[in-house]
PDB file of N, CA and C in Angstrom:
ATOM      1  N   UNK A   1     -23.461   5.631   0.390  1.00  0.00           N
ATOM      2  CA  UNK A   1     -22.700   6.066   1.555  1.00  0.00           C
ATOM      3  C   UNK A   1     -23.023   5.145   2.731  1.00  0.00           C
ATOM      4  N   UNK A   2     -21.978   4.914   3.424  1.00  0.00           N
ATOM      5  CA  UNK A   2     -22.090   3.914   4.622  1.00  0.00           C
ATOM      6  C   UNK A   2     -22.319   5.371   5.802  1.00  0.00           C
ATOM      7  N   UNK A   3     -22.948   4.853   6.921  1.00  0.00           N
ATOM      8  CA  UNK A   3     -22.936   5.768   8.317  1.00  0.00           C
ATOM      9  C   UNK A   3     -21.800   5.204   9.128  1.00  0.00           C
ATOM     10  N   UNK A   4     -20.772   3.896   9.022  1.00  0.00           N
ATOM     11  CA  UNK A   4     -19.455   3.700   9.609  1.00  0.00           C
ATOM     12  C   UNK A   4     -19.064   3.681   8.914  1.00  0.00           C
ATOM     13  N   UNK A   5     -17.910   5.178   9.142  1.00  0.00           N
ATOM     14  CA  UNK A   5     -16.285   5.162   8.409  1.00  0.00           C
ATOM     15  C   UNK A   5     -15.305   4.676   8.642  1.00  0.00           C
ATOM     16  N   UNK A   6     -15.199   3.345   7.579  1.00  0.00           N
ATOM     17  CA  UNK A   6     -13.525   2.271   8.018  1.00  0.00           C
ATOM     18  C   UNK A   6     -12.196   3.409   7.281  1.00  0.00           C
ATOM     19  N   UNK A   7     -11.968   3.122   8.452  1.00  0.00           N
ATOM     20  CA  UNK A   7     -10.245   3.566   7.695  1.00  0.00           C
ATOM     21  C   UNK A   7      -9.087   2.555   8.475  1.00  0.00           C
ATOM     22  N   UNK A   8      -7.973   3.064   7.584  1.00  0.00           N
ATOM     23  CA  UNK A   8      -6.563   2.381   7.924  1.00  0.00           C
ATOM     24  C   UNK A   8      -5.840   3.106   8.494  1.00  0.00           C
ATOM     25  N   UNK A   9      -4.684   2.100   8.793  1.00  0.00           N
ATOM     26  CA  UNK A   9      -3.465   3.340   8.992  1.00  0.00           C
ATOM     27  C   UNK A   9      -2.537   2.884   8.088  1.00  0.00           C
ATOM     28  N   UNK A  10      -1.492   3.921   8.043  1.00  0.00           N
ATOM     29  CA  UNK A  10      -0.093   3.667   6.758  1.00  0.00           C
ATOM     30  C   UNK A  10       0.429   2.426   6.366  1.00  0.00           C
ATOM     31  N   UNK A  11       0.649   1.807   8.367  1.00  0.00           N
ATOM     32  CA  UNK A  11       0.745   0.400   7.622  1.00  0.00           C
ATOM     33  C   UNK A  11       0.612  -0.453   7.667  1.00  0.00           C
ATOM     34  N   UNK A  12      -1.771  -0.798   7.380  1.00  0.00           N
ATOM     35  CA  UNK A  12      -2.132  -1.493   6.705  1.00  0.00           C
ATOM     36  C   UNK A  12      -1.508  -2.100   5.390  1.00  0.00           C
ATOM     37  N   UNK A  13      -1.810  -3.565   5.399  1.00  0.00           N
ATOM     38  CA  UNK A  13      -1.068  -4.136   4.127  1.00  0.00           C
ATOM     39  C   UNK A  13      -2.318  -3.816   3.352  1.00  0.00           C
ATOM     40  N   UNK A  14      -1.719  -4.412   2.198  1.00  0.00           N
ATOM     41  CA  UNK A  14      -2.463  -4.296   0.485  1.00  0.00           C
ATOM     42  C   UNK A  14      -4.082  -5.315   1.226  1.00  0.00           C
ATOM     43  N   UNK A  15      -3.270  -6.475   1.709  1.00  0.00           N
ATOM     44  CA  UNK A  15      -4.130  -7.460   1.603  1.00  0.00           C
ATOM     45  C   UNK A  15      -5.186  -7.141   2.479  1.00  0.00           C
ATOM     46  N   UNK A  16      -4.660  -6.900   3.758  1.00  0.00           N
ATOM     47  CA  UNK A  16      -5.511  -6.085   5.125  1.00  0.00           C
ATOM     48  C   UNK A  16      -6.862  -5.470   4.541  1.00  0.00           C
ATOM     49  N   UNK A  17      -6.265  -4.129   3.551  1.00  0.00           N
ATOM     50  CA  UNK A  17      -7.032  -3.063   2.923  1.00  0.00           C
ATOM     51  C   UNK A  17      -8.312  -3.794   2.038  1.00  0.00           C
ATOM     52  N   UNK A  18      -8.031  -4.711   0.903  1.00  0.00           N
ATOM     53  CA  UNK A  18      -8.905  -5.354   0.250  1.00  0.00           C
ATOM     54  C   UNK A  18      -9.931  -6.287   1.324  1.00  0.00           C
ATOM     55  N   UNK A  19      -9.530  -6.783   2.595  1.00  0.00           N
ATOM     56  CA  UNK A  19     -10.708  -7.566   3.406  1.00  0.00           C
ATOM     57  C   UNK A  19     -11.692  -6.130   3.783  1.00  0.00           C
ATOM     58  N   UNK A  20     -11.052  -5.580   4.073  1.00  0.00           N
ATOM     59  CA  UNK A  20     -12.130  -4.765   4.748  1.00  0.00           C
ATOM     60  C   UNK A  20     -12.907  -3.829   3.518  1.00  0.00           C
ATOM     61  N   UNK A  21     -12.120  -3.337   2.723  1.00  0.00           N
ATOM     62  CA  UNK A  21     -13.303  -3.066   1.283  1.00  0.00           C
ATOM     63  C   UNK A  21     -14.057  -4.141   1.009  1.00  0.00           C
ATOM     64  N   UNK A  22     -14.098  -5.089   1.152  1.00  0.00           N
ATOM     65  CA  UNK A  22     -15.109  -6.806   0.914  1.00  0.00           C
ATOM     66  C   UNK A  22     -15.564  -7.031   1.940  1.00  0.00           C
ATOM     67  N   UNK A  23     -15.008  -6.353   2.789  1.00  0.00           N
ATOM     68  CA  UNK A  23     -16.432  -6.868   4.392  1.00  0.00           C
ATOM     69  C   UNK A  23     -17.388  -5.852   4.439  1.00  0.00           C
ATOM     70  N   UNK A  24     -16.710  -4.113   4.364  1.00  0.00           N
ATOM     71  CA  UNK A  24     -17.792  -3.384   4.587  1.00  0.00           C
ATOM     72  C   UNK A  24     -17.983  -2.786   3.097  1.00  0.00           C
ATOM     73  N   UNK A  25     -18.126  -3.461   2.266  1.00  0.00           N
ATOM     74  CA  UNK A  25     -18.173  -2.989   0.964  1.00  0.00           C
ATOM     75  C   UNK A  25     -18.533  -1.637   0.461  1.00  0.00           C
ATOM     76  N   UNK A  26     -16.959  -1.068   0.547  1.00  0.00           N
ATOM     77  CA  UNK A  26     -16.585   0.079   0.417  1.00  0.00           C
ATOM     78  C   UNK A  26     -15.629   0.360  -1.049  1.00  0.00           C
ATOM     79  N   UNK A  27     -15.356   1.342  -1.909  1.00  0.00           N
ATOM     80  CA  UNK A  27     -14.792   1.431  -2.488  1.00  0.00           C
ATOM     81  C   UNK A  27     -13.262   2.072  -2.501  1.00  0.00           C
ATOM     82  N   UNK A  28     -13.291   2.943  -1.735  1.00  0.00           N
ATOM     83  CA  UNK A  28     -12.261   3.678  -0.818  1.00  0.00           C
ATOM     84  C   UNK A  28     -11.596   4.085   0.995  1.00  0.00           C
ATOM     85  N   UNK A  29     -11.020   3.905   1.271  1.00  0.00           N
ATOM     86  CA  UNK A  29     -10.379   3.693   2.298  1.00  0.00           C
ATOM     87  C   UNK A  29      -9.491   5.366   3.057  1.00  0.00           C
ATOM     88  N   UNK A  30     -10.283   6.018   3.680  1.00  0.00           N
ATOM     89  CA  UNK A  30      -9.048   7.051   4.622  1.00  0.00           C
ATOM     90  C   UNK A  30      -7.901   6.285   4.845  1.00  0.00           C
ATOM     91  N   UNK A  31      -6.485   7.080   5.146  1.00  0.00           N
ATOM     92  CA  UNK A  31      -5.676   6.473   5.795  1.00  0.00           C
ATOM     93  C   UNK A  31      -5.353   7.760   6.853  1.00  0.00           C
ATOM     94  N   UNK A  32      -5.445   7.444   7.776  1.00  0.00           N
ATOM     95  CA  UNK A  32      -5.475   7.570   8.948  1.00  0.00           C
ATOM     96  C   UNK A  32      -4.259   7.950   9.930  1.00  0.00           C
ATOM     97  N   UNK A  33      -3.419   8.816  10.355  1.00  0.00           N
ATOM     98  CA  UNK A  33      -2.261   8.941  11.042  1.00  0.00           C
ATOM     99  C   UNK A  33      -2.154  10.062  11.918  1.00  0.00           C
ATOM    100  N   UNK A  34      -2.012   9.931  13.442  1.00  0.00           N
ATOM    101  CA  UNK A  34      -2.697  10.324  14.653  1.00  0.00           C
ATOM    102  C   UNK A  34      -3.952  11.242  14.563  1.00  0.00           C
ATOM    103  N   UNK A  35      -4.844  10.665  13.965  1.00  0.00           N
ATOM    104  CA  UNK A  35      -6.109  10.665  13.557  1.00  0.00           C
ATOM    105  C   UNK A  35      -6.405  12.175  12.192  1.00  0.00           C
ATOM    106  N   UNK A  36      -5.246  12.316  11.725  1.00  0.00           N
ATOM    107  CA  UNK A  36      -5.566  13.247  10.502  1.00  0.00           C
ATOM    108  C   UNK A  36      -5.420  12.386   9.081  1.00  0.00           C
ATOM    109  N   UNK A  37      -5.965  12.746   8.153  1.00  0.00           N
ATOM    110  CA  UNK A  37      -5.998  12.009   6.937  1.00  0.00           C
ATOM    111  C   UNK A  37      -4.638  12.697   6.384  1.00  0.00           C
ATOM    112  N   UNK A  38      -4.073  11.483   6.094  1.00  0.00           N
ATOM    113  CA  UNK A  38      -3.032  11.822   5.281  1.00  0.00           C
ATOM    114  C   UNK A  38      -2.627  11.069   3.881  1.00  0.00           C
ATOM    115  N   UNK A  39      -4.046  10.594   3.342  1.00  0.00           N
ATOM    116  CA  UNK A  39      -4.205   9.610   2.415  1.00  0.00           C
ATOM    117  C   UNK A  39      -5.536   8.934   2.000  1.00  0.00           C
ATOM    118  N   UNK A  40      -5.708   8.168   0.756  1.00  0.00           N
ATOM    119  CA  UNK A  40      -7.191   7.557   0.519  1.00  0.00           C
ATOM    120  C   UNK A  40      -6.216   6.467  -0.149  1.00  0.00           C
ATOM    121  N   UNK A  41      -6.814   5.447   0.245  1.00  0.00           N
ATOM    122  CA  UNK A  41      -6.559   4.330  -1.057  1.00  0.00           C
ATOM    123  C   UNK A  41      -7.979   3.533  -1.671  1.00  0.00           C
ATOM    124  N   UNK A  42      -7.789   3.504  -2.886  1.00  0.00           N
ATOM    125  CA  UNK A  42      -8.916   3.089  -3.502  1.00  0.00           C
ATOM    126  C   UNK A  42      -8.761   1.922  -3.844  1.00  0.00           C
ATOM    127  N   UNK A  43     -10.382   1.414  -4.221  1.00  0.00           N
ATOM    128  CA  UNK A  43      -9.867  -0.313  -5.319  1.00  0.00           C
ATOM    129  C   UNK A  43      -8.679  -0.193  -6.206  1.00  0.00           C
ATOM    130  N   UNK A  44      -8.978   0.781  -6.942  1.00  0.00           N
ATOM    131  CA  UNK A  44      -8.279   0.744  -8.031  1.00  0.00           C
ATOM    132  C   UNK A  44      -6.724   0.567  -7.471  1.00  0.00           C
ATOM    133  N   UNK A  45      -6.127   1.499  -6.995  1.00  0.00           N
ATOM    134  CA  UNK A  45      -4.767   1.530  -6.429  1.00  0.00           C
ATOM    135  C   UNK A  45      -4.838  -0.521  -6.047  1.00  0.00           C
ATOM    136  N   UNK A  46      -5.397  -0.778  -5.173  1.00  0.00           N
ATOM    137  CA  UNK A  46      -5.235  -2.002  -4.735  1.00  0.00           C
ATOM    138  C   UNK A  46      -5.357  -3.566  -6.124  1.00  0.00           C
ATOM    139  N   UNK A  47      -6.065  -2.971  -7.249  1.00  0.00           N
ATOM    140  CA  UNK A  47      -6.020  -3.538  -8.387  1.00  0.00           C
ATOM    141  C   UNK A  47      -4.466  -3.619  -8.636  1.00  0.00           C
ATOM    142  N   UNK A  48      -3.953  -2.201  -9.257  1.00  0.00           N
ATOM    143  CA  UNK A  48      -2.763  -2.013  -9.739  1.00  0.00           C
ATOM    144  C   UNK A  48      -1.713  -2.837  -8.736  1.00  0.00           C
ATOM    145  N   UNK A  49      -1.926  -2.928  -7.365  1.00  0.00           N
ATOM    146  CA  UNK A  49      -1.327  -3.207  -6.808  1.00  0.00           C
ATOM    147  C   UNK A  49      -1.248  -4.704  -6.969  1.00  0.00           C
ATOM    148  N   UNK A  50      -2.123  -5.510  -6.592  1.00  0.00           N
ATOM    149  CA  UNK A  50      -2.204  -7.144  -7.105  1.00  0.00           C
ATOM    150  C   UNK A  50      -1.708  -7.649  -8.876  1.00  0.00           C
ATOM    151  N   UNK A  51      -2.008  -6.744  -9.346  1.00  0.00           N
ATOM    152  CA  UNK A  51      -1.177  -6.802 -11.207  1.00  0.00           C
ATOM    153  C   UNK A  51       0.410  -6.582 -10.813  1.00  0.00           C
ATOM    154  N   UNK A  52       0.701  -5.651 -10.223  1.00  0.00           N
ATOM    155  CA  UNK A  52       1.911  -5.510 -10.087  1.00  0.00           C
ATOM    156  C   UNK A  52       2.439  -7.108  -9.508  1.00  0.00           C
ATOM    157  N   UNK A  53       2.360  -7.239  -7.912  1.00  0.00           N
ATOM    158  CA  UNK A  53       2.613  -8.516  -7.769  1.00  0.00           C
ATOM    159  C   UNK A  53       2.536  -9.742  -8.639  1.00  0.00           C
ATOM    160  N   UNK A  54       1.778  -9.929  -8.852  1.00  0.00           N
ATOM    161  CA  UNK A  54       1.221 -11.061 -10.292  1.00  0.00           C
ATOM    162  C   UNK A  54       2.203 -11.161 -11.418  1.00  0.00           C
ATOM    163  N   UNK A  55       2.574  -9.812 -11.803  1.00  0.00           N
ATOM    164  CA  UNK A  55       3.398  -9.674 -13.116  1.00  0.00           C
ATOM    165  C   UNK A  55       5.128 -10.365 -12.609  1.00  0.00           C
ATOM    166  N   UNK A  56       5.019  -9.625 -11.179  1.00  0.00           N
ATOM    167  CA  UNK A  56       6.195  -9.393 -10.652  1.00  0.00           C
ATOM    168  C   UNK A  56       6.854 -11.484 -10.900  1.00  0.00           C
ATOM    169  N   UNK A  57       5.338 -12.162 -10.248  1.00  0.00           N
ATOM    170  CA  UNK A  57       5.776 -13.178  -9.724  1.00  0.00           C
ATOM    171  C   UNK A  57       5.179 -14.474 -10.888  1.00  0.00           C
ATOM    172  N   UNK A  58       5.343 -13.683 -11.690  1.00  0.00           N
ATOM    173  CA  UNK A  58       4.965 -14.365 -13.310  1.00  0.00           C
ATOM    174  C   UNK A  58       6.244 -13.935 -14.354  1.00  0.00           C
ATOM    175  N   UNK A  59       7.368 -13.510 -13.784  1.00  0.00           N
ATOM    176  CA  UNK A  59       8.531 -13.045 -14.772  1.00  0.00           C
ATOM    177  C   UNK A  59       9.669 -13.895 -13.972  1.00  0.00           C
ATOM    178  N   UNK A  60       9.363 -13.802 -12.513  1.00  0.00           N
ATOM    179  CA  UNK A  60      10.586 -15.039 -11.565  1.00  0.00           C
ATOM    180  C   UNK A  60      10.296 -16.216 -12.144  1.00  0.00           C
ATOM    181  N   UNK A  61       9.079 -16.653 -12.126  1.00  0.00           N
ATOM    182  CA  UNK A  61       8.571 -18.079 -12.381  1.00  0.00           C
ATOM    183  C   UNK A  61       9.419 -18.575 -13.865  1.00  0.00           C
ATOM    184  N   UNK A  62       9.121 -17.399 -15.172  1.00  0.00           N
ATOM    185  CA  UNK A  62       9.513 -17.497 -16.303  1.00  0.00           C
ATOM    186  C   UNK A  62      11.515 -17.568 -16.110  1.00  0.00           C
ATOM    187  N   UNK A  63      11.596 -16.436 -15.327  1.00  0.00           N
ATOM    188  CA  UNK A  63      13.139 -16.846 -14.989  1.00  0.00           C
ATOM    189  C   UNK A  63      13.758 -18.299 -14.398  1.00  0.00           C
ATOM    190  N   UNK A  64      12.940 -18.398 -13.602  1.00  0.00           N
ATOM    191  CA  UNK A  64      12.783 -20.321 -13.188  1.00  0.00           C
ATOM    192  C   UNK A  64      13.045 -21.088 -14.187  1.00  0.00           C
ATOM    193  N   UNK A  65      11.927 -21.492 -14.752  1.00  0.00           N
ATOM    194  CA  UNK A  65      11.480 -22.249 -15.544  1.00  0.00           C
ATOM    195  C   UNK A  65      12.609 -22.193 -16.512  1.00  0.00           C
ATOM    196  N   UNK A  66      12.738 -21.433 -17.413  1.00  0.00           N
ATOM    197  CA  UNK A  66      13.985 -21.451 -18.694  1.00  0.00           C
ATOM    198  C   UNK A  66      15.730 -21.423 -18.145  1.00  0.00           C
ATOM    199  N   UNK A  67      15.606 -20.909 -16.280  1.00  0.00           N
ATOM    200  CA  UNK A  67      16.596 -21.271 -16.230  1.00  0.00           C
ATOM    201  C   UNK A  67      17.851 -19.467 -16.648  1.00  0.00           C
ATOM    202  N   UNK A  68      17.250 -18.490 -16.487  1.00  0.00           N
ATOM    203  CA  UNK A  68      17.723 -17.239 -16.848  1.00  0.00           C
ATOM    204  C   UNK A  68      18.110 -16.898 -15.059  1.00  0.00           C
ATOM    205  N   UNK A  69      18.874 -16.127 -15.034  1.00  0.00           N
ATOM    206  CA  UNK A  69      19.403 -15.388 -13.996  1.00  0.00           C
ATOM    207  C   UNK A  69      17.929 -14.337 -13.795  1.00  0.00           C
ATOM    208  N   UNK A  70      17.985 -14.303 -12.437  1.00  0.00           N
ATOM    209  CA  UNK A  70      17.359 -13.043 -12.242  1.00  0.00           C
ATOM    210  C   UNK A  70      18.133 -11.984 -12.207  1.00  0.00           C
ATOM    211  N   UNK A  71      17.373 -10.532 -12.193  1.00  0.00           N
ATOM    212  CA  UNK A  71      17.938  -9.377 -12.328  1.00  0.00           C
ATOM    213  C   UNK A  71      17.854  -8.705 -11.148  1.00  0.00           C
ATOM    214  N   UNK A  72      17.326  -9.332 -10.086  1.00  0.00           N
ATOM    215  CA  UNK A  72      16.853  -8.617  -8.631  1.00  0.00           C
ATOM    216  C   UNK A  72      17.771  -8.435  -7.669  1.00  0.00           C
TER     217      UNK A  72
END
């Protein structure tokens, strides 16, 4: 347990969220909105979240590359 509680607000980005879990090395995050919790985001969520992107921008690339229409 840390004695300073970082939190966010709604809209903190993905990326925002992961510096500050790596600065105050934390695993989970309040989110924060006129100061009531209305949310937690965890590593994990922020994992899923970077796979998602990744996949996202590893299927355009493949659409690139061979030359396929995207579907977006």
């Amino acid at each position: 347990m840390t004695s300073e509680l970082v939190t966010v607000a709604p809209e903190t980005t993905p990326e925002e969220a992961m510096d500050l879990m790596t600065r105050f090395r934390c695993r989970h995050l309040p989110v924060l909105e006129n100061q009531q919790v209305v949310g937690i985001v965890s590593i994990g969520d922020l994992v899923r979240w970077v796979r998602s992107a990744q996949e996202e921008e590893i299927e355009t690339l493949r659409h690139y590359v061979w030359g396929e229409a995207t579907h977006s």
